[in-house]
C-alpha atoms as a PDB file:
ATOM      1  CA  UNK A   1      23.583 -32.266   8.950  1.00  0.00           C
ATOM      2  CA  UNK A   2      24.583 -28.851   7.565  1.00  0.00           C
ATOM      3  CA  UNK A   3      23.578 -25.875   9.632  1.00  0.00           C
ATOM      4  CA  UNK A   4      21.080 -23.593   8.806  1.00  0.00           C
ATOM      5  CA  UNK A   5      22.431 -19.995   7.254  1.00  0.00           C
ATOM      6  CA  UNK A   6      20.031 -17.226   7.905  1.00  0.00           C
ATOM      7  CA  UNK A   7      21.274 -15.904   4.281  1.00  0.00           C
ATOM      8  CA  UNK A   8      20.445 -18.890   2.367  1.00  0.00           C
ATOM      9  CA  UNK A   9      17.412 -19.198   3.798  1.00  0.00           C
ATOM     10  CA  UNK A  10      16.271 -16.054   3.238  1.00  0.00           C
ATOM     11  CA  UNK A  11      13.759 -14.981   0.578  1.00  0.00           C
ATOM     12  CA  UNK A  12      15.065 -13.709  -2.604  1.00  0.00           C
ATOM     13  CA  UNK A  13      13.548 -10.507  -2.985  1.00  0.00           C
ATOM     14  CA  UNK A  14      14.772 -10.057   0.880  1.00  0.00           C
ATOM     15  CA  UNK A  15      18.119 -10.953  -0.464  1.00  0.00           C
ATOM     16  CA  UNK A  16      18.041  -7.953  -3.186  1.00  0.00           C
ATOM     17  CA  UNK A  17      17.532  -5.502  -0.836  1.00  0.00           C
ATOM     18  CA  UNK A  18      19.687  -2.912   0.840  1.00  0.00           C
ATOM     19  CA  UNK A  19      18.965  -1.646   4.367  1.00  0.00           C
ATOM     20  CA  UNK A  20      16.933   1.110   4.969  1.00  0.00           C
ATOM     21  CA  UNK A  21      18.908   4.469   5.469  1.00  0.00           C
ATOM     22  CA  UNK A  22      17.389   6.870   7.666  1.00  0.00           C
ATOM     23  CA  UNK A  23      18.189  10.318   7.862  1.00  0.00           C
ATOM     24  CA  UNK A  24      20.744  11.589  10.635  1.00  0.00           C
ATOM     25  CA  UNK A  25      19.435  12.108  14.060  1.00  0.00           C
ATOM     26  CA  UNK A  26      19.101  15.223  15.534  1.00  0.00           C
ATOM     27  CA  UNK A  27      22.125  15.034  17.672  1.00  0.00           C
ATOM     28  CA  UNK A  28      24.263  14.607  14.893  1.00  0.00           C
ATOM     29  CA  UNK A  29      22.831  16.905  12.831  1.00  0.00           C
ATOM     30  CA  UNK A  30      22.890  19.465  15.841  1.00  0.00           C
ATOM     31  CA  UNK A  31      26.474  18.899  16.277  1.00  0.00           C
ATOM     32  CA  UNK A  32      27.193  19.015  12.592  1.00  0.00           C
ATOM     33  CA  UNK A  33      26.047  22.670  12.051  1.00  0.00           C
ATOM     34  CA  UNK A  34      27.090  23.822  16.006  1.00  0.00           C
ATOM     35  CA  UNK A  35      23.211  24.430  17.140  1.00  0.00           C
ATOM     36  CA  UNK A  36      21.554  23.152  20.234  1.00  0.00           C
ATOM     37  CA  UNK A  37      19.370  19.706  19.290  1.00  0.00           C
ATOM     38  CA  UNK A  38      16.470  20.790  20.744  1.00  0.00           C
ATOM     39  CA  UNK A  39      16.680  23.212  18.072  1.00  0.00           C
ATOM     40  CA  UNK A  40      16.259  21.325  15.475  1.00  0.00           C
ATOM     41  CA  UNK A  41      13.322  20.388  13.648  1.00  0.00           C
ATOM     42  CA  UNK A  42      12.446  17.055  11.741  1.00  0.00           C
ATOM     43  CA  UNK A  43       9.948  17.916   9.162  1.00  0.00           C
ATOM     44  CA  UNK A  44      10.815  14.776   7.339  1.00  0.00           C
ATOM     45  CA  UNK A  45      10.273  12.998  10.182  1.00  0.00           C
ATOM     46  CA  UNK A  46       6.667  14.553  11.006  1.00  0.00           C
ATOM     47  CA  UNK A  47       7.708  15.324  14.137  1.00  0.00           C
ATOM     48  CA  UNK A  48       6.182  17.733  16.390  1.00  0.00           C
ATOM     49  CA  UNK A  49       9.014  20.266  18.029  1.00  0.00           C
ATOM     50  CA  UNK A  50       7.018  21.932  20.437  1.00  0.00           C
ATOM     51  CA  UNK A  51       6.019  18.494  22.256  1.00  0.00           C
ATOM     52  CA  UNK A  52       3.354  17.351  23.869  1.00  0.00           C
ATOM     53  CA  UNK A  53       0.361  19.670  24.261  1.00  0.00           C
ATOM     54  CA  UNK A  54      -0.758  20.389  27.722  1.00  0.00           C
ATOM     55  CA  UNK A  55      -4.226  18.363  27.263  1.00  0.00           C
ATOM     56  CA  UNK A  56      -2.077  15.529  26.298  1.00  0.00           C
ATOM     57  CA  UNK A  57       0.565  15.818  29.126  1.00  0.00           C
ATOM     58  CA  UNK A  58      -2.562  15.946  31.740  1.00  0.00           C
ATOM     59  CA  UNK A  59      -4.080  13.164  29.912  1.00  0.00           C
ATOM     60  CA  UNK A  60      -1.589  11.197  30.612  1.00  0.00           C
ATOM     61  CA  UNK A  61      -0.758  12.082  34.190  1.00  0.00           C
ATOM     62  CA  UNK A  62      -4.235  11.060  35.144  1.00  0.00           C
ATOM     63  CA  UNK A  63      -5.684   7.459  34.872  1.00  0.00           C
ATOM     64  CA  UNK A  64      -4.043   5.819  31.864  1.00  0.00           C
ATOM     65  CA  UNK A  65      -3.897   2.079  31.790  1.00  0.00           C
ATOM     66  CA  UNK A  66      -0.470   1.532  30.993  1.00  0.00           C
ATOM     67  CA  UNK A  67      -0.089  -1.961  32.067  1.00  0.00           C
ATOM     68  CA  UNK A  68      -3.127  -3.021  29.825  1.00  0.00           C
ATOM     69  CA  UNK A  69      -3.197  -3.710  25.919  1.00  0.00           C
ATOM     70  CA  UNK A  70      -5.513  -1.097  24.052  1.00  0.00           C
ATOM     71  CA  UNK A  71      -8.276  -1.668  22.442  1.00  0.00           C
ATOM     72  CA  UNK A  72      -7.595  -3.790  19.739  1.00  0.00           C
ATOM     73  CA  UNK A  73      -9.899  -2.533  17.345  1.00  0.00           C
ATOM     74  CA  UNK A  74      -9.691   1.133  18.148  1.00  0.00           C
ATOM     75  CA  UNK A  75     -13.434   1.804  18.680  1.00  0.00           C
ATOM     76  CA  UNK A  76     -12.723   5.048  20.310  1.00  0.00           C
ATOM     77  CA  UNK A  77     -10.434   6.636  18.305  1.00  0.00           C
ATOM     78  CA  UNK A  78     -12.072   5.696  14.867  1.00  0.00           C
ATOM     79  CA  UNK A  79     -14.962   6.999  16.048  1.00  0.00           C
ATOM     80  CA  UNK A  80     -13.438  10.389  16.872  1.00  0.00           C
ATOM     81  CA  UNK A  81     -11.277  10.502  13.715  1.00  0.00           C
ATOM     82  CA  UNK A  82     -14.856   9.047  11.620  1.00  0.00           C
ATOM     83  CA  UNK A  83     -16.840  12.356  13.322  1.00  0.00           C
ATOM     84  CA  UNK A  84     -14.060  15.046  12.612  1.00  0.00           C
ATOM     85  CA  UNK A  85     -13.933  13.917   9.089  1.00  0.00           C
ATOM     86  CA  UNK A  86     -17.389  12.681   8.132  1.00  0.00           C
ATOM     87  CA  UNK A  87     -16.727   8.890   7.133  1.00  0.00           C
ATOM     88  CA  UNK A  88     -17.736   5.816   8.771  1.00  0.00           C
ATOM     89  CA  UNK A  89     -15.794   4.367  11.080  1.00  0.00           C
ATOM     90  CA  UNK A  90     -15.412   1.302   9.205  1.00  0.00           C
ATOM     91  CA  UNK A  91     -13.776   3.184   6.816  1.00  0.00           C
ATOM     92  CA  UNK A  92     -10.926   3.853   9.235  1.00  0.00           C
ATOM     93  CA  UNK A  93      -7.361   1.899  10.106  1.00  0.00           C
ATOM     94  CA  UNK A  94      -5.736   2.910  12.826  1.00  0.00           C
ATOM     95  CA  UNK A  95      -2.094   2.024  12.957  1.00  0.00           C
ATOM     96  CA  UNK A  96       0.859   2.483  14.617  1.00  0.00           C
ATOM     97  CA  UNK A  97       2.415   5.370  12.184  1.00  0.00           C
ATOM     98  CA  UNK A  98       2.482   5.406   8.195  1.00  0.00           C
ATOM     99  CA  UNK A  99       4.801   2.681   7.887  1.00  0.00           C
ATOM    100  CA  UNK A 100       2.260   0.100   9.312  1.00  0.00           C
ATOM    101  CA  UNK A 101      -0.074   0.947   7.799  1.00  0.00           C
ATOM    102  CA  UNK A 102       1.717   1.115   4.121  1.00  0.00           C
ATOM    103  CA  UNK A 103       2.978  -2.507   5.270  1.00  0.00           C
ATOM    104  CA  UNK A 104      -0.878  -3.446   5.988  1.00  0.00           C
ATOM    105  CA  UNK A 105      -1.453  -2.391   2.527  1.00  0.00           C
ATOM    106  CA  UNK A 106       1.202  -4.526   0.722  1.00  0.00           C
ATOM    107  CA  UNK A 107       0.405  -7.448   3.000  1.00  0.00           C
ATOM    108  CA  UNK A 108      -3.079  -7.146   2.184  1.00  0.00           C
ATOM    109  CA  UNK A 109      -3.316  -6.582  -2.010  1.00  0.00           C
ATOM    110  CA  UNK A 110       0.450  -6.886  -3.007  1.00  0.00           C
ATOM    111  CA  UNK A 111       1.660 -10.322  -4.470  1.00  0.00           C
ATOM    112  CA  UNK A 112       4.940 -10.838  -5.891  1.00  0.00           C
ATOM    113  CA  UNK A 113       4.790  -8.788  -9.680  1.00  0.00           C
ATOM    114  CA  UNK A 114       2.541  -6.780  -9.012  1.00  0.00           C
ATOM    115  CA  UNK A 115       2.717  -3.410 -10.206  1.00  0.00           C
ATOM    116  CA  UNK A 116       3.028  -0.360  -7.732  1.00  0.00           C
ATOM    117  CA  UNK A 117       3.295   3.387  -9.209  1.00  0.00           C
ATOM    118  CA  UNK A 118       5.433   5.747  -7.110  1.00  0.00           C
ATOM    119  CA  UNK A 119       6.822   9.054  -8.308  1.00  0.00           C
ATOM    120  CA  UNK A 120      10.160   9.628  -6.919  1.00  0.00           C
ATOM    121  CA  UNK A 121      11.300  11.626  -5.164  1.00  0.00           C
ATOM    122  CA  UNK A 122       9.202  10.588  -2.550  1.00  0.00           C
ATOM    123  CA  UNK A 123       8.452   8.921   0.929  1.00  0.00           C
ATOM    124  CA  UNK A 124      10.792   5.708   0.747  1.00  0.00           C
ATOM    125  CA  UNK A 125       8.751   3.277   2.644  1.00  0.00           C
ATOM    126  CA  UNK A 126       6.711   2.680  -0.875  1.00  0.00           C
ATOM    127  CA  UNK A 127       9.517   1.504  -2.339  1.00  0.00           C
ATOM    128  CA  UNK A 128      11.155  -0.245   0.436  1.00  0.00           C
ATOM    129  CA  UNK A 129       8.040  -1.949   0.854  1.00  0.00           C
ATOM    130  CA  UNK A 130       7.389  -2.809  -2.723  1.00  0.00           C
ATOM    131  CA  UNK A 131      11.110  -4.683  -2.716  1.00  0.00           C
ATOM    132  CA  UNK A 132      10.176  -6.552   0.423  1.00  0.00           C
ATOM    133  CA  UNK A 133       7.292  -7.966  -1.328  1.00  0.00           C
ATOM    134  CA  UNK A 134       8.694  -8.382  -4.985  1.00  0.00           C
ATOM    135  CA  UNK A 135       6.882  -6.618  -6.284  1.00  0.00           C
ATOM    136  CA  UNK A 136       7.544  -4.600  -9.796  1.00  0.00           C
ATOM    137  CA  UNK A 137       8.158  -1.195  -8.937  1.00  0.00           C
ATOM    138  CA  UNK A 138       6.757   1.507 -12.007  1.00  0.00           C
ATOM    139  CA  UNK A 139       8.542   5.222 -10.836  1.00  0.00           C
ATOM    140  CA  UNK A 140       6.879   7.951 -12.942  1.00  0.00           C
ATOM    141  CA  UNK A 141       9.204  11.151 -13.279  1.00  0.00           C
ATOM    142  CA  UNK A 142       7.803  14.055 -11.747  1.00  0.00           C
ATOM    143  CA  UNK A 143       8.676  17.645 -13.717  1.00  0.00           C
ATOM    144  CA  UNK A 144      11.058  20.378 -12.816  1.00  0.00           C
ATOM    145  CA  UNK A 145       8.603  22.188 -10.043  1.00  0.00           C
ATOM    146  CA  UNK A 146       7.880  18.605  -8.734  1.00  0.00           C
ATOM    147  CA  UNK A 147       4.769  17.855  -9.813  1.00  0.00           C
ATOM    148  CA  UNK A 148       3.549  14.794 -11.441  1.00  0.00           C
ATOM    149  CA  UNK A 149       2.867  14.870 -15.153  1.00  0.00           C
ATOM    150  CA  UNK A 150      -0.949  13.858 -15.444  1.00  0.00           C
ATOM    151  CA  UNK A 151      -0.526  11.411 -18.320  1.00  0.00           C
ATOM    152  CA  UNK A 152       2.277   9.278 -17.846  1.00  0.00           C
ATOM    153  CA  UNK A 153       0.845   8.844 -14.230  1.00  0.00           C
ATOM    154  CA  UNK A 154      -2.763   7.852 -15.529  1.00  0.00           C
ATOM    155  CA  UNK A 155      -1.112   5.373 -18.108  1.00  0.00           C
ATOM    156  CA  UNK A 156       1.278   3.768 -14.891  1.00  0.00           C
ATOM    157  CA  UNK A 157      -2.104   3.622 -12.771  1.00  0.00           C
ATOM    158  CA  UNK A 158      -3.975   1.919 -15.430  1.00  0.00           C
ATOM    159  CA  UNK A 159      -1.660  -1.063 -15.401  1.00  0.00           C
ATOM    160  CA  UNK A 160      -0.937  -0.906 -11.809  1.00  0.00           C
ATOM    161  CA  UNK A 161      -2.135  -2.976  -8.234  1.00  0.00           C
ATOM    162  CA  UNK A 162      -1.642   0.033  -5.873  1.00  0.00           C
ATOM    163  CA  UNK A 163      -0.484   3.603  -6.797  1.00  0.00           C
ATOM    164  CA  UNK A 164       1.155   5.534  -3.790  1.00  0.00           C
ATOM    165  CA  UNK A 165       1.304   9.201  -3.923  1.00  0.00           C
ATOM    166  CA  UNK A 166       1.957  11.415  -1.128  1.00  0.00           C
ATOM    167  CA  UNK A 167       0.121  15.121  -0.917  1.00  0.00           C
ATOM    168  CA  UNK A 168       1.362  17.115  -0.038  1.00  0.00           C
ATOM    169  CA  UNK A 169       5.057  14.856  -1.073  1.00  0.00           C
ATOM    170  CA  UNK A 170       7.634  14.375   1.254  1.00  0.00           C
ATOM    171  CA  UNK A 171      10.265  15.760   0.974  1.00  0.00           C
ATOM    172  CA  UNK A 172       9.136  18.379  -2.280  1.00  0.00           C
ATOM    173  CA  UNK A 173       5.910  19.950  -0.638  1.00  0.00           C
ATOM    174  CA  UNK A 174       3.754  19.548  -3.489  1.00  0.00           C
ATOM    175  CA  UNK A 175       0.255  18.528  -3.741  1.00  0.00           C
ATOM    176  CA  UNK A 176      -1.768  16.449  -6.144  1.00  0.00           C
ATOM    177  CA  UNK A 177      -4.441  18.579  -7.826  1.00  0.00           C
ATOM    178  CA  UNK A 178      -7.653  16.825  -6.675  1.00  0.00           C
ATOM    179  CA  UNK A 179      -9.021  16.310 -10.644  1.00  0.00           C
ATOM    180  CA  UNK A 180      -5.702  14.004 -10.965  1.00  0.00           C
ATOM    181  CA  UNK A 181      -6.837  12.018  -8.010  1.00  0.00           C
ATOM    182  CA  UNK A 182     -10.243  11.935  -8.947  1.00  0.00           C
ATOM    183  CA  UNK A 183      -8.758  10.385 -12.788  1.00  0.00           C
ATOM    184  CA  UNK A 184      -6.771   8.097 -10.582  1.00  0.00           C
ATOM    185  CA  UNK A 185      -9.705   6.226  -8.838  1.00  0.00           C
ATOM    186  CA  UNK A 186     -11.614   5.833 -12.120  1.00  0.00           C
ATOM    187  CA  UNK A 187      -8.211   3.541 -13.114  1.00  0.00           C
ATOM    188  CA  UNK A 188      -8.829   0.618 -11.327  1.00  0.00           C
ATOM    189  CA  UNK A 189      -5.894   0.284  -9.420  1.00  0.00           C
ATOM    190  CA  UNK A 190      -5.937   1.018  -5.317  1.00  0.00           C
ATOM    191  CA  UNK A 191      -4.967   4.376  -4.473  1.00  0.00           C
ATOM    192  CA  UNK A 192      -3.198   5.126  -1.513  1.00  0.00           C
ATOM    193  CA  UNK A 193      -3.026   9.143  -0.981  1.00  0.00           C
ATOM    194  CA  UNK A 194      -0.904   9.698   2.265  1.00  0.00           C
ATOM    195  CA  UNK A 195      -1.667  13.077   4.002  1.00  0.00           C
ATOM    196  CA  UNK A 196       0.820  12.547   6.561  1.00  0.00           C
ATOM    197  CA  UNK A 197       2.088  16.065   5.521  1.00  0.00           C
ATOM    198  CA  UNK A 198      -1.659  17.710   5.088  1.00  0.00           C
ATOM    199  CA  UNK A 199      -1.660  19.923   8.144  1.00  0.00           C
ATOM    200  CA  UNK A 200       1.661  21.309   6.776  1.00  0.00           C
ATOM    201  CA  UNK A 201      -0.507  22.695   3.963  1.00  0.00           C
ATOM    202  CA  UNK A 202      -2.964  24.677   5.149  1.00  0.00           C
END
């Protein structure tokens, strides 16, 4: 009997795809340009470089239940991030980053052909994510100052499953004006507007 091979075995549209390249770390980079690492700062990572605040440092030092899973469900954290921002609290996912939850997403609504709308450049988890579940990836072109051209996007959406914008974008900055998102959810298709970035743009 012939033994099994990992690469044959493999899904086709897992087959298509190249590995994810993330950027450099900071050590490298650091090196690269002769500046301390610490002095470096990831803002297409999200990262904070200040670290943790002091609340969250004495939060932890005090009674936290390592050795024990969390809640499952979240209860207490959707129900803080449901009273800061006004929604219910079944209205909230809590994940572990963007990338789960943009997984959750494709695993949830995405069969293989299905359209998804990204305008590149962009946050590459949409598209890595859209290869790992065939499905048919639709890029709309964004303009010279980055935006998205209303039109072409609306047309894309129209015909789409999901739509995945990011506002403000990683890595241009730019936001969607909020009458384009508004003609987005009247298109059918599931919008997904990540504000990883948001606090970046007040």
């Amino acid at each position: 009997m012939p033994r099994f091979d990992p690469r044959r075995a493999l899904r086709p549209a897992l087959r298509a795809l190249s590995g994810y390249a993330p950027i450099e770390p900071s050590e490298e980079v650091a090196a690269r340009y002769g500046v301390p690492a610490e002095r470096i700062v990831k803002l297409d990572g999200n990262e904070n470089p200040y670290g943790l605040s002091p609340r969250a440092l004495a939060a932890l030092a005090g009674h936290y239940p390592a050795h024990r899973y969390p809640d499952p469900d979240q209860r207490r954290l959707r129900a803080a991030l449901a009273q800061r921002h006004g929604v219910p609290a079944e209205c909230i996912v809590a994940g572990a980053g963007s990338d789960e939850l943009i997984d959750l997403v494709f695993r949830a609504y995405v069969e293989p052909g299905d359209r998804v709308v990204i305008a590149s450049p962009t946050f590459g988890m949409y598209a890595f994510d859209a290869g790992l579940y065939a499905a048919a990836l639709v890029d709309v072109s964004r303009r010279d100052d980055w935006s998205v051209e209303r039109e072409p996007l609306l047309a894309a959406a129209a015909r789409a499953k999901v739509v995945f914008l990011a506002s403000p974008n990683n890595p241009t900055g730019t936001a969607l004006p909020p009458p384009v998102v508004e003609a987005l959810l009247a298109s059918g298709a599931l919008v997904v507007l990540d504000e990883a970035y948001i606090e970046f743009s007040h």
